[in-house]
N, C-alpha and C. Protein backbone atom coordinates (compact mmCIF):
# COMPACT_ATOMS: atom_id res chain seq x y z
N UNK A 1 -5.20 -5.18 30.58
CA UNK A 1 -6.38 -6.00 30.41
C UNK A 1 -7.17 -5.64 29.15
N UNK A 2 -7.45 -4.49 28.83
CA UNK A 2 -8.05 -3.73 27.49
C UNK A 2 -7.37 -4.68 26.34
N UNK A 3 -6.16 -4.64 26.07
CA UNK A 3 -5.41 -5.13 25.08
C UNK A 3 -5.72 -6.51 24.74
N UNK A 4 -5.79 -7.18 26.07
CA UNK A 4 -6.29 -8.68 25.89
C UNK A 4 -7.06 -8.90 24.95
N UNK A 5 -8.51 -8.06 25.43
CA UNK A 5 -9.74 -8.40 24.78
C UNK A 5 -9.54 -7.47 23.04
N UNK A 6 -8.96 -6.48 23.19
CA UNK A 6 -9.16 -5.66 22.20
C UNK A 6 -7.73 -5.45 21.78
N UNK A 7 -6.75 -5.91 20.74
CA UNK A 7 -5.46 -5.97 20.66
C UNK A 7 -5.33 -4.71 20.04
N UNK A 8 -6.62 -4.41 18.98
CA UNK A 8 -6.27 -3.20 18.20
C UNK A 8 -7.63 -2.48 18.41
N UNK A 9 -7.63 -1.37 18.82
CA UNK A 9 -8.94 -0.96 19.12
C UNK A 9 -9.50 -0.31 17.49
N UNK A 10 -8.12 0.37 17.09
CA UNK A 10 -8.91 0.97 16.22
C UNK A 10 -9.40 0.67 15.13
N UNK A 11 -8.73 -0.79 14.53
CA UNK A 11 -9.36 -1.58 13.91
C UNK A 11 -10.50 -2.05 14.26
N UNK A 12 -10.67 -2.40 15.51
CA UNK A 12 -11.87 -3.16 15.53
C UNK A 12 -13.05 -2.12 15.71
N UNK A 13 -12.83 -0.99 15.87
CA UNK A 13 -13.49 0.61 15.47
C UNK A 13 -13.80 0.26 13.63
N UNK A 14 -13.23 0.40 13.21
CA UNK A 14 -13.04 0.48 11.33
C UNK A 14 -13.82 -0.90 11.05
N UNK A 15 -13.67 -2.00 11.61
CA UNK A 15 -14.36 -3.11 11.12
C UNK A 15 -15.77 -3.21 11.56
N UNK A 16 -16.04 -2.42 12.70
CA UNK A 16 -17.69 -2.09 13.25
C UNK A 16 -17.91 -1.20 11.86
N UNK A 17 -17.47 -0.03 11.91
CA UNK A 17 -18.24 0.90 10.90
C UNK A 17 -18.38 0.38 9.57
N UNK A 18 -17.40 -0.22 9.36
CA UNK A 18 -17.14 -0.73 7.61
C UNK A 18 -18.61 -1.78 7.41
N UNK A 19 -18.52 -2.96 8.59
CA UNK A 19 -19.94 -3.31 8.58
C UNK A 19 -20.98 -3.00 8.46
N UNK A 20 -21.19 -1.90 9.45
CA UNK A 20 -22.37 -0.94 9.54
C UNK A 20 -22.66 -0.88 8.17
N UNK A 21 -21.60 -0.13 7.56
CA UNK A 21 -21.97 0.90 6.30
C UNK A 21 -22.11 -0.25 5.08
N UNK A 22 -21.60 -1.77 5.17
CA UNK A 22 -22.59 -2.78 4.23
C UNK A 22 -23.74 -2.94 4.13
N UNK A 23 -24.11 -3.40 5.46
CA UNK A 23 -25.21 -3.77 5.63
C UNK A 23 -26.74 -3.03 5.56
N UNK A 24 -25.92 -1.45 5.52
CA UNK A 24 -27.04 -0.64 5.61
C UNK A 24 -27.45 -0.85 6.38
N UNK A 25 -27.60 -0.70 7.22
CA UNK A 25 -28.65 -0.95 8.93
C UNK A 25 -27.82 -1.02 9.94
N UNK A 26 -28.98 0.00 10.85
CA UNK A 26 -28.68 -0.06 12.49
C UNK A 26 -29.14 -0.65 13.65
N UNK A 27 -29.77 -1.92 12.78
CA UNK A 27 -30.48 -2.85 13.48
C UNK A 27 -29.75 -3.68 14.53
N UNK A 28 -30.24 -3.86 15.64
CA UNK A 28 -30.16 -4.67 16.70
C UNK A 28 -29.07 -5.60 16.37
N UNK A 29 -29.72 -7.13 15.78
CA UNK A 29 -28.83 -7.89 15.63
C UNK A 29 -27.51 -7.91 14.27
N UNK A 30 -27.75 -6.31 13.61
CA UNK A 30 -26.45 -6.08 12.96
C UNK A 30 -25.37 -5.56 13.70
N UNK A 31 -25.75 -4.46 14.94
CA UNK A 31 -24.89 -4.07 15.81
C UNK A 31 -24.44 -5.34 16.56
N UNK A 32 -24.95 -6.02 16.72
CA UNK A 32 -24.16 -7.79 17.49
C UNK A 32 -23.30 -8.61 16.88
N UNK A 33 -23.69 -8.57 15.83
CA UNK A 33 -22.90 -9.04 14.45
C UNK A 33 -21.68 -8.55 14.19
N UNK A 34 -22.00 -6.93 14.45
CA UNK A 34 -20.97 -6.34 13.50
C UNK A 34 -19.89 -6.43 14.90
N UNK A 35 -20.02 -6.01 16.37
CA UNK A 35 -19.24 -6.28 17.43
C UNK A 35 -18.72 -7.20 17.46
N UNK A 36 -18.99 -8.61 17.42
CA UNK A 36 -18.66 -9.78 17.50
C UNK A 36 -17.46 -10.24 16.25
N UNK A 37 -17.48 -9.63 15.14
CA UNK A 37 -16.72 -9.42 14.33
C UNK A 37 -15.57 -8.31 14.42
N UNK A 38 -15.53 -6.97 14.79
CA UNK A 38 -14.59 -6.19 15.14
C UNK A 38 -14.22 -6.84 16.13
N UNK A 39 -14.40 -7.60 17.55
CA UNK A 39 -13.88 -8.00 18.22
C UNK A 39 -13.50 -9.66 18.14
N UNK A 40 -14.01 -10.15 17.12
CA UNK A 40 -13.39 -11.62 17.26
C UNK A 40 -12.11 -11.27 15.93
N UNK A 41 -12.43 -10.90 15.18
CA UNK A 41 -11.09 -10.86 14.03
C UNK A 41 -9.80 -10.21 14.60
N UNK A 42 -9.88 -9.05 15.23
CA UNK A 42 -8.62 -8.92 15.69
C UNK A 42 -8.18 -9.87 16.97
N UNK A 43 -9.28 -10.75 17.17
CA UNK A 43 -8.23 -11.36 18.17
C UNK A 43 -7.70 -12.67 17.72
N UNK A 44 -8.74 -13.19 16.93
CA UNK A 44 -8.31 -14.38 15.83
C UNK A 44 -7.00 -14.31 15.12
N UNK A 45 -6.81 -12.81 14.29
CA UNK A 45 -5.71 -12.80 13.39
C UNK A 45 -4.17 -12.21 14.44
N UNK A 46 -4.26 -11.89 15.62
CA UNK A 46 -3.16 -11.39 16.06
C UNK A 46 -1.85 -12.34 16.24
N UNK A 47 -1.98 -13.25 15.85
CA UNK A 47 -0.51 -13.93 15.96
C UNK A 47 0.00 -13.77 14.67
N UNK A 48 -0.56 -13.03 13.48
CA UNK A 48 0.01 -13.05 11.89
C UNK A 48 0.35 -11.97 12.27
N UNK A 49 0.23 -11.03 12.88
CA UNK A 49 0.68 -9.10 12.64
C UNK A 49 2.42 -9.51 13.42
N UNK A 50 2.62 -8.19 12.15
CA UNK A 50 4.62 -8.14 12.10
C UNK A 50 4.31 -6.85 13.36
N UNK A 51 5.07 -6.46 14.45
CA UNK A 51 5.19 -5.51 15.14
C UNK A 51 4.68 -3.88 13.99
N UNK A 52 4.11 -3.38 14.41
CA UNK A 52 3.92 -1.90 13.58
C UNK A 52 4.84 -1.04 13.66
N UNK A 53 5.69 -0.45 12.85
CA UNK A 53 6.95 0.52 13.07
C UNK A 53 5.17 1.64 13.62
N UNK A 54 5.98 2.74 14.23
CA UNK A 54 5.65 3.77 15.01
C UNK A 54 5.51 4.85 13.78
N UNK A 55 4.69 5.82 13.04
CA UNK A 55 4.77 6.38 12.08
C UNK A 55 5.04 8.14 13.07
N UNK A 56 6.68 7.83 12.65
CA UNK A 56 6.74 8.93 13.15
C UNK A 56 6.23 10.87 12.50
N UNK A 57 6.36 10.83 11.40
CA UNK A 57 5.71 12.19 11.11
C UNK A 57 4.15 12.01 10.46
N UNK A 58 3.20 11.86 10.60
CA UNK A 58 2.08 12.14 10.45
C UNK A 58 1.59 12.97 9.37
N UNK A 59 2.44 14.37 9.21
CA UNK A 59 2.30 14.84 7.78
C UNK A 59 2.92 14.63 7.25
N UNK A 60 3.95 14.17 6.89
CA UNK A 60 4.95 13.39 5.63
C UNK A 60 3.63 12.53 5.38
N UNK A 61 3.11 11.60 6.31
CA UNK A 61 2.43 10.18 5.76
C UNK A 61 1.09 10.96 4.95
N UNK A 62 0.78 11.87 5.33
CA UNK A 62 -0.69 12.21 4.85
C UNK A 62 -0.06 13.20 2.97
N UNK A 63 0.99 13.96 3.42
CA UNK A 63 1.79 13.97 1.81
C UNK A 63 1.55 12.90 1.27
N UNK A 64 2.00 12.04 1.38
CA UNK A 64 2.56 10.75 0.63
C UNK A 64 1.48 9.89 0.26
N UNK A 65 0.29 10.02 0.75
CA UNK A 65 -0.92 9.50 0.33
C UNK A 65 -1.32 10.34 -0.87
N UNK A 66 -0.98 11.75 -0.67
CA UNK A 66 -1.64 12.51 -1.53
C UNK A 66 -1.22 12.33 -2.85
N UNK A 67 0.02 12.00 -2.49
CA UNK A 67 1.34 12.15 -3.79
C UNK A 67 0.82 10.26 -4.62
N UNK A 68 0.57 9.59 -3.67
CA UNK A 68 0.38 8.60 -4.56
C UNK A 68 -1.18 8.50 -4.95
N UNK A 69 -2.09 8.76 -4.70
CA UNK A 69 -3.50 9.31 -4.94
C UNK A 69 -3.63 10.38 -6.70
N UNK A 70 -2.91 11.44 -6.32
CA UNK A 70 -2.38 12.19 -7.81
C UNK A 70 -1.89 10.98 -8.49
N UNK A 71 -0.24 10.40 -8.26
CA UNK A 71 0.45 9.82 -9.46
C UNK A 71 -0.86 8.35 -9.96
N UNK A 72 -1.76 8.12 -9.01
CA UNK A 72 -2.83 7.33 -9.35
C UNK A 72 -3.20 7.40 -10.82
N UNK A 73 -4.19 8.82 -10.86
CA UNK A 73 -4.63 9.74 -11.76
C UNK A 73 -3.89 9.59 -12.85
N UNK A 74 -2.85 10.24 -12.47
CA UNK A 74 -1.91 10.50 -14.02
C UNK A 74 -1.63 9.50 -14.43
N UNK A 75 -1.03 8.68 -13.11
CA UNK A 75 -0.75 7.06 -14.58
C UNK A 75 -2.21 6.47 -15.28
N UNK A 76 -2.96 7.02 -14.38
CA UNK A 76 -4.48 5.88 -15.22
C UNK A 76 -4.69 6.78 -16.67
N UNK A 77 -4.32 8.28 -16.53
CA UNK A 77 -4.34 9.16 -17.81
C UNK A 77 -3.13 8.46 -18.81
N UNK A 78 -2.29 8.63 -18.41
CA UNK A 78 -1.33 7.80 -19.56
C UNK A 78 -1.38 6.77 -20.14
N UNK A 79 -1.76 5.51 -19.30
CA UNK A 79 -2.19 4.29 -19.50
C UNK A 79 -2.84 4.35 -20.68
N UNK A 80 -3.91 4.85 -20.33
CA UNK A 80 -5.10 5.01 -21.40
C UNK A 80 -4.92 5.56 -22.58
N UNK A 81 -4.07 6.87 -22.54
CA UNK A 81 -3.67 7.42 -23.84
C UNK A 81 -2.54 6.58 -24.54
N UNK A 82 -1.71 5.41 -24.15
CA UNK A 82 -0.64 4.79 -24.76
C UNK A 82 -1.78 3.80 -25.24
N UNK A 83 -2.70 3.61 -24.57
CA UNK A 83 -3.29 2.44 -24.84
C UNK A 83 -4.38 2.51 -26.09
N UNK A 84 -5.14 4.04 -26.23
CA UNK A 84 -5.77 4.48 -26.85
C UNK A 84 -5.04 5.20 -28.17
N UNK A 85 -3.99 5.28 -28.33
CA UNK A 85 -2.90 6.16 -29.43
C UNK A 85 -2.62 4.88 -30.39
N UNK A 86 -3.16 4.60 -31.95
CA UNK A 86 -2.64 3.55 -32.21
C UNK A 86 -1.35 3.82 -32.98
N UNK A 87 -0.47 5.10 -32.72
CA UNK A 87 0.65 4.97 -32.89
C UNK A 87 2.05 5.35 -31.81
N UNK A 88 1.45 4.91 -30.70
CA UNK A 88 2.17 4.83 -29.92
C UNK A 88 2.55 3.40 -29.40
N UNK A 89 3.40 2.70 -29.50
CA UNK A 89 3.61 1.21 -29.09
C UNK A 89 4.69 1.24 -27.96
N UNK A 90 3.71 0.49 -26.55
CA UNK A 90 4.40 0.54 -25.35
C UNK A 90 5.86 -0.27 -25.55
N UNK A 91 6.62 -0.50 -24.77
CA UNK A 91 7.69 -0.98 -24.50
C UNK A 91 7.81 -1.70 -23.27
N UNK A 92 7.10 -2.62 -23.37
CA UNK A 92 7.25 -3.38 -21.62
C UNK A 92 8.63 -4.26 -21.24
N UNK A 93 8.79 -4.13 -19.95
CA UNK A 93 10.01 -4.60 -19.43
C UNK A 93 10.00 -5.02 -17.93
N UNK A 94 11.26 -5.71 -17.57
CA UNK A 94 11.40 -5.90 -16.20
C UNK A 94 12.57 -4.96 -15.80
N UNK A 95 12.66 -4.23 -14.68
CA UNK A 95 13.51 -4.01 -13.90
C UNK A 95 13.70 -4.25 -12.60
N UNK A 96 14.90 -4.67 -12.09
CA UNK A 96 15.28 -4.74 -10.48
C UNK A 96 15.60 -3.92 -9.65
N UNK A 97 14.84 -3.14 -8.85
CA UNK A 97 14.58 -1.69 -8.16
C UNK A 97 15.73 -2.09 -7.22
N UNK A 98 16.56 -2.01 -7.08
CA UNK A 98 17.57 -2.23 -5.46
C UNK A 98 16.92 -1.33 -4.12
N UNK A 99 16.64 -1.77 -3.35
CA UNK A 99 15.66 -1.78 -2.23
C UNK A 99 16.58 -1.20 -1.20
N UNK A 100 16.33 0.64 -0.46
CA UNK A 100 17.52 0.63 0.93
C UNK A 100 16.55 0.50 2.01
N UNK A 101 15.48 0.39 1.96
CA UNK A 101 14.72 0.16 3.08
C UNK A 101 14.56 -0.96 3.75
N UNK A 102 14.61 -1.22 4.53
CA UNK A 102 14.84 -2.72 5.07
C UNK A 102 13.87 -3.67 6.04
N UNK A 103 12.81 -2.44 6.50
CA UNK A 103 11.99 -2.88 6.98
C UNK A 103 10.57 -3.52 5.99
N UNK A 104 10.07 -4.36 6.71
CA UNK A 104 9.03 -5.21 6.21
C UNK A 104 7.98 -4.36 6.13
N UNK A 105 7.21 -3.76 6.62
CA UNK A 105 6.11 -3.19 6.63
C UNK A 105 6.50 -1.92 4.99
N UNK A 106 7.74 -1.51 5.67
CA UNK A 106 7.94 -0.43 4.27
C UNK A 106 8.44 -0.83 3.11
N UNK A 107 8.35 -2.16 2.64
CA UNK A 107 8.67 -2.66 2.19
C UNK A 107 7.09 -3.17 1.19
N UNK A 108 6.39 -3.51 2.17
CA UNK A 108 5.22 -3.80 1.74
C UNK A 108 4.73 -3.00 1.19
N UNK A 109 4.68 -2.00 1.41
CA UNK A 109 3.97 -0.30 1.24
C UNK A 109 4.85 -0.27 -0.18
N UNK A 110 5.36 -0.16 -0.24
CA UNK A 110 6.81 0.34 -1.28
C UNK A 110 5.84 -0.39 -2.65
N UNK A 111 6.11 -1.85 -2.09
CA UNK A 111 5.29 -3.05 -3.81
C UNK A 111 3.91 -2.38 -3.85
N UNK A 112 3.39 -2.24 -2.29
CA UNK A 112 2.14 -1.70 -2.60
C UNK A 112 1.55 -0.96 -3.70
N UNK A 113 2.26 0.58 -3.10
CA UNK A 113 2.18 1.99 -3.86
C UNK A 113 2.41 1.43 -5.24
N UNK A 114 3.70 0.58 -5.63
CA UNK A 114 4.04 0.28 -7.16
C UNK A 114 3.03 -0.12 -7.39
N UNK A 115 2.94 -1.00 -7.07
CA UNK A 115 1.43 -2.44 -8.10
C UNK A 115 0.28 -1.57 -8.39
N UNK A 116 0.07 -0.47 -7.77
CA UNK A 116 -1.77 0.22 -7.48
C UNK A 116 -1.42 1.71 -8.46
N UNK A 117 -0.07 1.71 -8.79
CA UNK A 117 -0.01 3.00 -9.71
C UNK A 117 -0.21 2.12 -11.40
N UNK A 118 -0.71 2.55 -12.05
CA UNK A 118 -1.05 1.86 -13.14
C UNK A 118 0.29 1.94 -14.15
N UNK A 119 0.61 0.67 -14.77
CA UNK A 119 1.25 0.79 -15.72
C UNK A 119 2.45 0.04 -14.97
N UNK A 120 2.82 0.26 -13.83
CA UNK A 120 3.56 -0.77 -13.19
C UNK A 120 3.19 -1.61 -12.42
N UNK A 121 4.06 -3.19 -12.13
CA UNK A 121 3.11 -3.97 -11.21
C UNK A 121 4.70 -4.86 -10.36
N UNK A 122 4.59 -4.50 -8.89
CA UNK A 122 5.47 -5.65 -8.75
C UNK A 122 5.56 -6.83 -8.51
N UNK A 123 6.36 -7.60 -8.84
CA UNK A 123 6.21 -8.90 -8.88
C UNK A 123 6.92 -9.71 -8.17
N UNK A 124 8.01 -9.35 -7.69
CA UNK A 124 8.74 -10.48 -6.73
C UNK A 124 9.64 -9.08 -5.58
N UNK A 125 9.98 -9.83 -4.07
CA UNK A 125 10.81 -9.26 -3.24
C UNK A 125 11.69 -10.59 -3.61
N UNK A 126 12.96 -10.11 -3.24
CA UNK A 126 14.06 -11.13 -3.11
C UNK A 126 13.81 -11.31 -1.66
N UNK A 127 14.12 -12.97 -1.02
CA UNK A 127 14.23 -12.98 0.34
C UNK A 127 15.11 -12.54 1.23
N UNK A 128 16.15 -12.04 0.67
CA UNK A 128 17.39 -11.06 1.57
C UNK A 128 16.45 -9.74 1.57
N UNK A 129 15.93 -9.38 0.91
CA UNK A 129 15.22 -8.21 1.07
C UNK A 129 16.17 -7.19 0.22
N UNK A 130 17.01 -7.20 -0.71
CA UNK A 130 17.81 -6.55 -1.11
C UNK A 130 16.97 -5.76 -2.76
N UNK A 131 15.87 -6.29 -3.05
CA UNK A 131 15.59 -5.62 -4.27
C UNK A 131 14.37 -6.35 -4.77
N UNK A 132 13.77 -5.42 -5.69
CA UNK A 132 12.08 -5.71 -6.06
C UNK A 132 12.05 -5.90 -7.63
N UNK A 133 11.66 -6.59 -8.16
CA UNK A 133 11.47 -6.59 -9.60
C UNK A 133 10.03 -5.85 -9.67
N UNK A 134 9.93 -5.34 -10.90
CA UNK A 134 9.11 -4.60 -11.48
C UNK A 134 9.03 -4.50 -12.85
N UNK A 135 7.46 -5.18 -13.12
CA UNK A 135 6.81 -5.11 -14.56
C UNK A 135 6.71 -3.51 -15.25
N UNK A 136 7.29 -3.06 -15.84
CA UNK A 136 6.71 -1.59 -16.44
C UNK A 136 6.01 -1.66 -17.59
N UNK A 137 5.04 -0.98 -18.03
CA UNK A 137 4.28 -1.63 -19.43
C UNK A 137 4.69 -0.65 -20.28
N UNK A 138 5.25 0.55 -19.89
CA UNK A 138 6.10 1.56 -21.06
C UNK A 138 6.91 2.21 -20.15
N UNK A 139 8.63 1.31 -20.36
CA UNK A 139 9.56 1.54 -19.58
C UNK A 139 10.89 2.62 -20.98
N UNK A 140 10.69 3.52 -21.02
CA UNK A 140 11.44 4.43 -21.69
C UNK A 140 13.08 4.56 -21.16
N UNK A 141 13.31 4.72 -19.98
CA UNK A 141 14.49 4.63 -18.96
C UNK A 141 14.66 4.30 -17.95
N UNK A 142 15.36 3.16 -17.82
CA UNK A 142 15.36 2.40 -16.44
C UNK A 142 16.01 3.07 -15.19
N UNK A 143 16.81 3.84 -15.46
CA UNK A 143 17.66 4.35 -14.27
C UNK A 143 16.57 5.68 -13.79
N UNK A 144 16.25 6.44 -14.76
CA UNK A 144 15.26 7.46 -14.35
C UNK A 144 14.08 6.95 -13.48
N UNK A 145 13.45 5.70 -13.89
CA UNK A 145 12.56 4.94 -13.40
C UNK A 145 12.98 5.18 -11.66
N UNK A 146 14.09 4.35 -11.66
CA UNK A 146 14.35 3.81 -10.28
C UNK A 146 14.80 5.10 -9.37
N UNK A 147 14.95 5.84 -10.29
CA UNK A 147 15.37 7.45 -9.50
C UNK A 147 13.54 7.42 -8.85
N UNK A 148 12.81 8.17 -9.80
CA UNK A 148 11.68 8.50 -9.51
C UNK A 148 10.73 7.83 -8.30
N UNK A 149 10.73 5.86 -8.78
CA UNK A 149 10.42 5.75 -7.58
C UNK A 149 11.54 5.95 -6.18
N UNK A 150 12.64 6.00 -6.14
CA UNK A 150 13.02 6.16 -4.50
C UNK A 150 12.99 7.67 -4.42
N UNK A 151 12.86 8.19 -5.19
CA UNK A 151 12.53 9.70 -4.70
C UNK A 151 10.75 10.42 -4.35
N UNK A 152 10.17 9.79 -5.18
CA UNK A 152 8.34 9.49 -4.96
C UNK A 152 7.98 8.49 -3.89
N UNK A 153 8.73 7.58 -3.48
CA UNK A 153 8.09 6.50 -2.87
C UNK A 153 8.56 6.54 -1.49
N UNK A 154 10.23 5.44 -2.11
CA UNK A 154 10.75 4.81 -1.19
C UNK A 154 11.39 5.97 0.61
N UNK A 155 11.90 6.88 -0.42
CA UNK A 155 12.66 8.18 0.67
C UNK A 155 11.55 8.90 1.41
N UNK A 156 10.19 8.62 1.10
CA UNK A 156 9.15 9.01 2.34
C UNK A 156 8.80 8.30 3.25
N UNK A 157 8.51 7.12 2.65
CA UNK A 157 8.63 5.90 3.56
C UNK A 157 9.82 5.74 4.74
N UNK A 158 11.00 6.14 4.13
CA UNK A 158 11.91 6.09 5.03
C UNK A 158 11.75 6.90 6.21
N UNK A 159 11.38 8.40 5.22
CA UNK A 159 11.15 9.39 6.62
C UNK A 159 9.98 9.11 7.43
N UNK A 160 8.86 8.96 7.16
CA UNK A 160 7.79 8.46 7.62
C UNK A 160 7.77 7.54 8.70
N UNK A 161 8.42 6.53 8.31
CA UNK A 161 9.09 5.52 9.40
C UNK A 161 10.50 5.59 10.27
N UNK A 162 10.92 6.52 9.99
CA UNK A 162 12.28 6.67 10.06
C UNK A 162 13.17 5.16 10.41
N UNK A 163 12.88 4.15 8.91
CA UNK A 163 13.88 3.40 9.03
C UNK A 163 15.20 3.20 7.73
């Protein structure tokens, strides 16, 4: 019966506070507001959610935040210095990442992590799910590339999810 009303609790936990902490206030009719919203959105949007894989190791996942949080940093440092060096001239390109992960959610995560590290952005999944193109804005070696991300990215994800 819980589930009915509340499909995801802990979202609708995160969408109370996230409110809260807009609005600045702990006023009456913001706490009504903000309930009525943690509890009407997750029940509104639950026919779009893909099943959630089960995250099986917990510290792999909290690594792997960390690891893409750092490579954040450093690419926004590089970025800037290729961008700021006027004798350094980027080399932009496309490459096609071949994809062994197969699930959707890690899949998502995967373009995610790419697009939000600076300097790369992805741009298309194939609909077999077999491989990701990717914008690089200073692509030096493509095969090293695709090493780095399935060894930074994709192979935690796997373990993480174990799919």
């Amino acid at each position: 019966m819980p589930t009915r009303y509340f499909p995801a609790p802990v979202l609708s936990l995160i969408l109370l506070i996230t409110w809260l902490l807009m609005v600045r206030s702990l006023a009456v009719g913001q706490l009504l507001l903000g309930l009525l919203l943690a509890i009407g959105i997750p029940l509104l949007t639950r026919g779009f959610w893909l099943p959630f894989p089960r995250v099986k190791h917990p510290i792999k996942l909290a690594r792997f935040v960390l690891r893409v949080l750092a490579d954040i940093v450093v690419a926004n440092i590089h970025v800037s210095l290729l961008i700021l060096s006027p004798k350094r001239i980027p080399h932009p390109g496309f490459i096609e990442y071949p994809l062994q992960v197969q699930d959707r959610l890690a899949i998502t995560l995967l373009a995610n992590t790419i697009t939000l590290t600076p300097g790369t952005v992805s741009t298309n999944i194939r609909l077999d799910h077999t491989s990701l193109l990717i914008h690089v804005l200073d692509m030096e070696d493509e095969q090293a590339l695709i090493q780095a991300i399935y060894e930074r990215y994709e192979l935690p994800l796997k373990e993480i999810f174990e799919c």
